[in-house]
PDB file of N, CA and C in Angstrom:
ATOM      1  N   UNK A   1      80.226  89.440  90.389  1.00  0.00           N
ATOM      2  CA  UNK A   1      81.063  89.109  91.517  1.00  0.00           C
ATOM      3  C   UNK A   1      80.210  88.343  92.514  1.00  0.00           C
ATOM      4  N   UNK A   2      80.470  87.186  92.771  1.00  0.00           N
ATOM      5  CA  UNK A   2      79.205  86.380  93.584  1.00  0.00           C
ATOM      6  C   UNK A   2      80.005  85.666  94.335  1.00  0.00           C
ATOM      7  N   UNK A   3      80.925  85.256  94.694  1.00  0.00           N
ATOM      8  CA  UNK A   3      82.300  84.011  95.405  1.00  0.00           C
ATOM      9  C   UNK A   3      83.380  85.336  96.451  1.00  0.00           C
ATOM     10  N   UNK A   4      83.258  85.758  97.561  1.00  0.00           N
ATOM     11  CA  UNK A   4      83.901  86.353  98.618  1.00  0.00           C
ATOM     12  C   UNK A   4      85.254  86.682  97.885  1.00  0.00           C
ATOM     13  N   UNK A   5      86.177  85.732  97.108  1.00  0.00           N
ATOM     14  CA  UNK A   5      87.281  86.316  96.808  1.00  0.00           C
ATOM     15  C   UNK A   5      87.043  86.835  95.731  1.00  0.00           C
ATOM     16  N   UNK A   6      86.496  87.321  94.807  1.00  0.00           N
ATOM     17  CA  UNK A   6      85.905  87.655  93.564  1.00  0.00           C
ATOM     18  C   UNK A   6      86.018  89.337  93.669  1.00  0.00           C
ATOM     19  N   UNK A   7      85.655  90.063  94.743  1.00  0.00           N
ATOM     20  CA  UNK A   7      85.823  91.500  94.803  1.00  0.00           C
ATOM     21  C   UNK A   7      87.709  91.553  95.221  1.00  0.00           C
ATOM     22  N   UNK A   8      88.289  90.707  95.863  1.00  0.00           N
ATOM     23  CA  UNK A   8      89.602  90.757  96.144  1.00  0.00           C
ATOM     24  C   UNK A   8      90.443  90.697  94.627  1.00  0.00           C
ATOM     25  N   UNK A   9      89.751  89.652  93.875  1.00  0.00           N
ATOM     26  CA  UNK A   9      90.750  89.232  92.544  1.00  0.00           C
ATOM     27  C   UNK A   9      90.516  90.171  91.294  1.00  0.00           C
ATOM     28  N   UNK A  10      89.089  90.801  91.407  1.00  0.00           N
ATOM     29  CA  UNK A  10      89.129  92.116  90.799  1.00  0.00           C
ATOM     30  C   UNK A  10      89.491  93.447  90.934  1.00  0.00           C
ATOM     31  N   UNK A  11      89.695  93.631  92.653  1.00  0.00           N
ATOM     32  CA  UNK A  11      90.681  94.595  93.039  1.00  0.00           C
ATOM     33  C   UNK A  11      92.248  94.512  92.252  1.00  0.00           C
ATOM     34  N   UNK A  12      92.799  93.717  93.125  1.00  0.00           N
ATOM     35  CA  UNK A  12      94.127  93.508  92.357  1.00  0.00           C
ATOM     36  C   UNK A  12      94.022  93.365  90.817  1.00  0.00           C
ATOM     37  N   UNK A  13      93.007  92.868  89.804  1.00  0.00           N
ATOM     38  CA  UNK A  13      93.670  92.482  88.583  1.00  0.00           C
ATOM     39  C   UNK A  13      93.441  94.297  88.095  1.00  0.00           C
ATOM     40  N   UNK A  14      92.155  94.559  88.630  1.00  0.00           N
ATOM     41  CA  UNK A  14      91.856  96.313  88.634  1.00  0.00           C
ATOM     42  C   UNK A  14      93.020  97.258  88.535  1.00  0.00           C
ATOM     43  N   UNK A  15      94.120  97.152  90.287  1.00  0.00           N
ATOM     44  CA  UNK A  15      94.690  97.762  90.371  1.00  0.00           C
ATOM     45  C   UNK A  15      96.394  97.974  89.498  1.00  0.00           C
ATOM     46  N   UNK A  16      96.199  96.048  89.598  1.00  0.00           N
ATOM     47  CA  UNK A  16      97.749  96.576  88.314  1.00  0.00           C
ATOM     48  C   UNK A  16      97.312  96.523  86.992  1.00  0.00           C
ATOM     49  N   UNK A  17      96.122  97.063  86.838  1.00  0.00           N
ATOM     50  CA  UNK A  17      95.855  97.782  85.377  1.00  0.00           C
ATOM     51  C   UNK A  17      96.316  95.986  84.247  1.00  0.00           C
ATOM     52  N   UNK A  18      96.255  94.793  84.854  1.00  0.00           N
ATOM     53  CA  UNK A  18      96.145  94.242  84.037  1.00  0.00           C
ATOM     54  C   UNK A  18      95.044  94.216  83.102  1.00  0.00           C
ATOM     55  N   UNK A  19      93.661  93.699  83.743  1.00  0.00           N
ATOM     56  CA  UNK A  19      91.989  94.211  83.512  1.00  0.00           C
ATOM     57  C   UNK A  19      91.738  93.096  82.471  1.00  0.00           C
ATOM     58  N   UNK A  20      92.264  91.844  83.032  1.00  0.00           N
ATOM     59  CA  UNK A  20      91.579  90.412  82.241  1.00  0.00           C
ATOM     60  C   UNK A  20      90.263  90.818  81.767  1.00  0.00           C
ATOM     61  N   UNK A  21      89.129  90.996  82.211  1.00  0.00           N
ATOM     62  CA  UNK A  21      88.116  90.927  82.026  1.00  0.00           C
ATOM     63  C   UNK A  21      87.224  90.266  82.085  1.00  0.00           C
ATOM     64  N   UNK A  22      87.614  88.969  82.910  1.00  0.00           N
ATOM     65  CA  UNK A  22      86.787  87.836  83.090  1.00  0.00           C
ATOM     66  C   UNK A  22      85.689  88.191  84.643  1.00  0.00           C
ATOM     67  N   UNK A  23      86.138  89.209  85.280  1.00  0.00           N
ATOM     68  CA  UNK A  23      85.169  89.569  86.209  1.00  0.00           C
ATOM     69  C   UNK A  23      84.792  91.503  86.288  1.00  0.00           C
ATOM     70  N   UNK A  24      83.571  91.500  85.772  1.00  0.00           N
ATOM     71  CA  UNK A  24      82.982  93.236  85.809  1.00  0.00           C
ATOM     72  C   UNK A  24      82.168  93.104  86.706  1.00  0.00           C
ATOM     73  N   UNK A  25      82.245  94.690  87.310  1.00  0.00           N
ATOM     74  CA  UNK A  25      81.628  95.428  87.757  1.00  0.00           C
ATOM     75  C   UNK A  25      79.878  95.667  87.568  1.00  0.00           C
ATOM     76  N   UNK A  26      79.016  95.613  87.684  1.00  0.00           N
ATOM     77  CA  UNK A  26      77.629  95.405  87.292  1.00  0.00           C
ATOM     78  C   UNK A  26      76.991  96.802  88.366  1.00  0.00           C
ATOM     79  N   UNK A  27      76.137  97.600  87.451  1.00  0.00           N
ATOM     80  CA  UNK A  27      75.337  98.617  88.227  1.00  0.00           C
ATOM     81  C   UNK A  27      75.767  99.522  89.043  1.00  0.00           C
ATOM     82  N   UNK A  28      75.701  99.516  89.880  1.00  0.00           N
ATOM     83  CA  UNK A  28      76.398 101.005  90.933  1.00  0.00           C
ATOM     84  C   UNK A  28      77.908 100.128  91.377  1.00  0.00           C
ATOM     85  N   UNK A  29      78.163  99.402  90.983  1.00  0.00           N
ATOM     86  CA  UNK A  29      79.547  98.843  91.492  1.00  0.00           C
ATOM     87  C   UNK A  29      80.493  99.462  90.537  1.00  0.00           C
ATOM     88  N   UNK A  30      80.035  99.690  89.330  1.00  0.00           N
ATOM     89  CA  UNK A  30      80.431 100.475  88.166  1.00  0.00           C
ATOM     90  C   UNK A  30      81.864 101.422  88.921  1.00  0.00           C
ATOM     91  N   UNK A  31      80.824 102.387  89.502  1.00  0.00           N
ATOM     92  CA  UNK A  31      81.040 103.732  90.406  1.00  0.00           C
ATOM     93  C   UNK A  31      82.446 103.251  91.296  1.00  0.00           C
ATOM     94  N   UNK A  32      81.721 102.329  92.153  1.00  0.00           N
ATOM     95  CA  UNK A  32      82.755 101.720  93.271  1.00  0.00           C
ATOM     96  C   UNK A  32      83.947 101.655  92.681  1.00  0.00           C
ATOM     97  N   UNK A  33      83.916 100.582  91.227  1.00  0.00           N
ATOM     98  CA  UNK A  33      85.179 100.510  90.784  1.00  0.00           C
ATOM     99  C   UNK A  33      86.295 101.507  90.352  1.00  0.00           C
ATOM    100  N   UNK A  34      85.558 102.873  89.658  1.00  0.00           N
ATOM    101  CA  UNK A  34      85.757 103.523  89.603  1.00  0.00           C
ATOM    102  C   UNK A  34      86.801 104.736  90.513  1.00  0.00           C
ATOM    103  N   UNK A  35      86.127 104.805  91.433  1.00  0.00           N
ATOM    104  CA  UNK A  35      86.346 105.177  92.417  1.00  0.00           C
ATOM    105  C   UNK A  35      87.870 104.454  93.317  1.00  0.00           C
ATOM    106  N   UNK A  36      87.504 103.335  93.275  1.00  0.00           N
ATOM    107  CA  UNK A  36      88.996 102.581  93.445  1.00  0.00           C
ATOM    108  C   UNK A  36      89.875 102.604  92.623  1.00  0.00           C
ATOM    109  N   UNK A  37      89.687 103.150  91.427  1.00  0.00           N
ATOM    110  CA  UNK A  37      91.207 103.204  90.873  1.00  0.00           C
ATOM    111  C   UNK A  37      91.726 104.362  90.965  1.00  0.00           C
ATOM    112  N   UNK A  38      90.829 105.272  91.247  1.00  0.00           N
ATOM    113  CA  UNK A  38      91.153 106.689  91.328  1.00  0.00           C
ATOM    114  C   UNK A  38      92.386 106.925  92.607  1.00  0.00           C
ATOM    115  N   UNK A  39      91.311 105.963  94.092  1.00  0.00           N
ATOM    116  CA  UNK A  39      91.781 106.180  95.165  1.00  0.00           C
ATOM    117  C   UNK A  39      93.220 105.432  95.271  1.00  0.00           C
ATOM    118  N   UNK A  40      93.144 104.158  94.232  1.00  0.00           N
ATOM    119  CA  UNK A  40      94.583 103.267  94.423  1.00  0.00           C
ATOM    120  C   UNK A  40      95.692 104.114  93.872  1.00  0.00           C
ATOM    121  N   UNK A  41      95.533 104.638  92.295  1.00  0.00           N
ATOM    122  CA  UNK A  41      96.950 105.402  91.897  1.00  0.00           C
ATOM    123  C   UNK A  41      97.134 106.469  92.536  1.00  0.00           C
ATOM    124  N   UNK A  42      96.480 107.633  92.934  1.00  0.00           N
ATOM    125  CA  UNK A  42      96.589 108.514  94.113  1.00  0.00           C
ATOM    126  C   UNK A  42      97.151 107.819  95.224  1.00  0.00           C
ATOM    127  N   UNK A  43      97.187 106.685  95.738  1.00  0.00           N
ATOM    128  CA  UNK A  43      97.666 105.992  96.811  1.00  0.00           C
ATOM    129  C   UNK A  43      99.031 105.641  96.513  1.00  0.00           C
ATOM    130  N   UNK A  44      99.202 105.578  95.189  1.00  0.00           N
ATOM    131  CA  UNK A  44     100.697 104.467  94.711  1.00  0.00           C
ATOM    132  C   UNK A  44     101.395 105.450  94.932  1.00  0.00           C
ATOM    133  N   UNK A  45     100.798 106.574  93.938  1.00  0.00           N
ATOM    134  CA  UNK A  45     101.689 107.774  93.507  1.00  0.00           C
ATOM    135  C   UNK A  45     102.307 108.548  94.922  1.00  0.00           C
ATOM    136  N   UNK A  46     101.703 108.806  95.610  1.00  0.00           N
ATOM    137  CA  UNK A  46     102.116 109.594  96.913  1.00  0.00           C
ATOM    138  C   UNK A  46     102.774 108.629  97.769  1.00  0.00           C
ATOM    139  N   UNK A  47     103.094 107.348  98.026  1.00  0.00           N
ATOM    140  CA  UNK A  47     104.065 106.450  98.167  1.00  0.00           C
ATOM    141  C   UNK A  47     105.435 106.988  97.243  1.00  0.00           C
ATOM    142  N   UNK A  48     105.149 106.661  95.964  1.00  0.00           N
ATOM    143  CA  UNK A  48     106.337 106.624  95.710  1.00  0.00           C
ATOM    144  C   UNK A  48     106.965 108.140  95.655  1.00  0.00           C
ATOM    145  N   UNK A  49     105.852 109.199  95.720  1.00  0.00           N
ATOM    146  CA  UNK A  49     106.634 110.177  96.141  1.00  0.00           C
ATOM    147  C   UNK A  49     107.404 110.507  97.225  1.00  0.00           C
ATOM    148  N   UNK A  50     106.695 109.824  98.167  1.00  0.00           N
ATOM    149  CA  UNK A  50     107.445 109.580  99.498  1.00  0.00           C
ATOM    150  C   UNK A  50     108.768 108.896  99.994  1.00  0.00           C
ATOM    151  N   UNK A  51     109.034 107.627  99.027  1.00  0.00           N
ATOM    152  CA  UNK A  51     109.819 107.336  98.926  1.00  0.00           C
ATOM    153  C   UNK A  51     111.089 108.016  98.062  1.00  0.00           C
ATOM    154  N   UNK A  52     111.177 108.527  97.096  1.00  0.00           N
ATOM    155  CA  UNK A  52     111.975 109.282  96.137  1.00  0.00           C
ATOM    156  C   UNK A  52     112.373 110.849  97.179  1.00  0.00           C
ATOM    157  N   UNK A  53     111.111 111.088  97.846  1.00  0.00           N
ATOM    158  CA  UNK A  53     111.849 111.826  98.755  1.00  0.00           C
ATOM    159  C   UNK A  53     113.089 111.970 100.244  1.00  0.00           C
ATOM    160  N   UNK A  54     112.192 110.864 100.261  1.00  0.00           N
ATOM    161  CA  UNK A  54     113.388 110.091 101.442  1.00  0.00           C
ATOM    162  C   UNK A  54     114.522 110.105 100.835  1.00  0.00           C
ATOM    163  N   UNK A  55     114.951 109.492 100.209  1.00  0.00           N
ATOM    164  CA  UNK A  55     116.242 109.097  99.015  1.00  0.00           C
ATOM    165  C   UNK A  55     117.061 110.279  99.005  1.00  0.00           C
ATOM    166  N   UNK A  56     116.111 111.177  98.372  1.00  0.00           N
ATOM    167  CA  UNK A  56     117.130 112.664  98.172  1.00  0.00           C
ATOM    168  C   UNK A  56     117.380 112.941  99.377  1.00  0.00           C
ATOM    169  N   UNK A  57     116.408 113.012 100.368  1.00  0.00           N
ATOM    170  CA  UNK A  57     117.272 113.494 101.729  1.00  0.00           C
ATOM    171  C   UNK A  57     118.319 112.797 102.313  1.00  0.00           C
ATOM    172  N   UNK A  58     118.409 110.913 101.754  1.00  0.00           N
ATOM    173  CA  UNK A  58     119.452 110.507 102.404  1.00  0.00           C
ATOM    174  C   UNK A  58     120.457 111.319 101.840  1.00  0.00           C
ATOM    175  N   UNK A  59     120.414 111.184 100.060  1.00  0.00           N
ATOM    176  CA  UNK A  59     121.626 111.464  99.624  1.00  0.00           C
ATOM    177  C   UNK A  59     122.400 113.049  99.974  1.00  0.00           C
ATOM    178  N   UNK A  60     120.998 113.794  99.841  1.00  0.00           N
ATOM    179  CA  UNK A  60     121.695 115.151 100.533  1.00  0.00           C
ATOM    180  C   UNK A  60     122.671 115.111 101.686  1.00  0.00           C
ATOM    181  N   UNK A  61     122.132 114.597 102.727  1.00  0.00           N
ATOM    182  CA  UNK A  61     122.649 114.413 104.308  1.00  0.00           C
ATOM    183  C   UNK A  61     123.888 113.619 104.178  1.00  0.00           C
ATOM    184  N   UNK A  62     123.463 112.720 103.911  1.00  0.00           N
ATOM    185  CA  UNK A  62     124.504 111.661 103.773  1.00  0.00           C
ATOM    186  C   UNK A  62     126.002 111.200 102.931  1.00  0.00           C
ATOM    187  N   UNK A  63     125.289 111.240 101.560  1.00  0.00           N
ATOM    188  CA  UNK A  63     126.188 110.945  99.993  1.00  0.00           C
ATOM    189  C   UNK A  63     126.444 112.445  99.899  1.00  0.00           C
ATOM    190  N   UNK A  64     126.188 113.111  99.947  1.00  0.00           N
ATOM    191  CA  UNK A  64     127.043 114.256  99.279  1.00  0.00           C
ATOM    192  C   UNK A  64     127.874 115.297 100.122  1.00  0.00           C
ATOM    193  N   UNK A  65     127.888 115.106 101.429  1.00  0.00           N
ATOM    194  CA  UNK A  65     128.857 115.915 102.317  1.00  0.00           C
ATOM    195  C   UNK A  65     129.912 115.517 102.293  1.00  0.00           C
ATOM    196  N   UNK A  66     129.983 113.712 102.373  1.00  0.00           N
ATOM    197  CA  UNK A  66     131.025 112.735 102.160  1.00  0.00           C
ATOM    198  C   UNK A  66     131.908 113.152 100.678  1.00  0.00           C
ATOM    199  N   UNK A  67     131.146 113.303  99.844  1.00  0.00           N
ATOM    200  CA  UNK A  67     131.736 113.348  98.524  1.00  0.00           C
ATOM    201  C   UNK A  67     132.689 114.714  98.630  1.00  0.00           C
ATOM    202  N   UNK A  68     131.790 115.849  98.629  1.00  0.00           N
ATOM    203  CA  UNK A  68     132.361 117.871  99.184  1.00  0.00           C
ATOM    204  C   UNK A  68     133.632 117.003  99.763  1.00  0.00           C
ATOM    205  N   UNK A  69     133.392 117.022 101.330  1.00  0.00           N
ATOM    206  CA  UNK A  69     135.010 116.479 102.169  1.00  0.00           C
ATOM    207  C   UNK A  69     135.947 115.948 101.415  1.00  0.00           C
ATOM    208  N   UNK A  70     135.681 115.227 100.618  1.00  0.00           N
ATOM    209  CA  UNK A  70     136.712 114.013 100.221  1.00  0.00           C
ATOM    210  C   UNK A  70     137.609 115.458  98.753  1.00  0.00           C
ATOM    211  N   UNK A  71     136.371 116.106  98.048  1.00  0.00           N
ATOM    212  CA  UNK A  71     137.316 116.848  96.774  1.00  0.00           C
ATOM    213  C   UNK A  71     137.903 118.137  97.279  1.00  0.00           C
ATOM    214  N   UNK A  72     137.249 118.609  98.927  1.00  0.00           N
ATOM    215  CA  UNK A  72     138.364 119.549  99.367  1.00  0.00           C
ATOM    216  C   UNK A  72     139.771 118.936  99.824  1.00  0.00           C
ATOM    217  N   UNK A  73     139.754 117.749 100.254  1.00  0.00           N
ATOM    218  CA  UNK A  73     141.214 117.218 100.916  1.00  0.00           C
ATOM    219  C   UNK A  73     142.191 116.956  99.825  1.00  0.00           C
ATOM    220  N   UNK A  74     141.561 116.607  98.516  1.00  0.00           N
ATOM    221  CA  UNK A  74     142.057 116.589  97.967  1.00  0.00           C
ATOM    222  C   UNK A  74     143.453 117.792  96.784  1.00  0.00           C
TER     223      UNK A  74
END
């Protein structure tokens, strides 16, 4: 990695697990890299848990009281 965007374009190709291979990690960067993928899917994952949780609470609150009301009037 020797060119400033070079740690950026191996982050990203790193993080979506494409992993061209045209740029490695060398010596204790090994570690670093390492370490960043650990910290990125732990990062994704608790996003999207976050999000999927939101969701259910809309639908709780929201989508499904509407729905109850509507099959008692009926």
């Amino acid at each position: 990695m020797t060119s400033p965007p070079s740690p950026f374009y191996f982050s990203f190709v790193t993080q979506t697990t494409l992993g061209y291979g045209d740029v490695k990690p060398l010596g204790w960067t090994r570690l670093v890299a390492a370490v960043q993928v650990f910290i990125g899917v732990l990062l994704v994952t608790l996003i999207l848990a976050r999000a999927v949780s939101d969701v259910a609470l809309y639908v709780k609150l929201f989508i499904l009281p509407d729905q109850d009301g509507a099959a008692h009037s009926a």
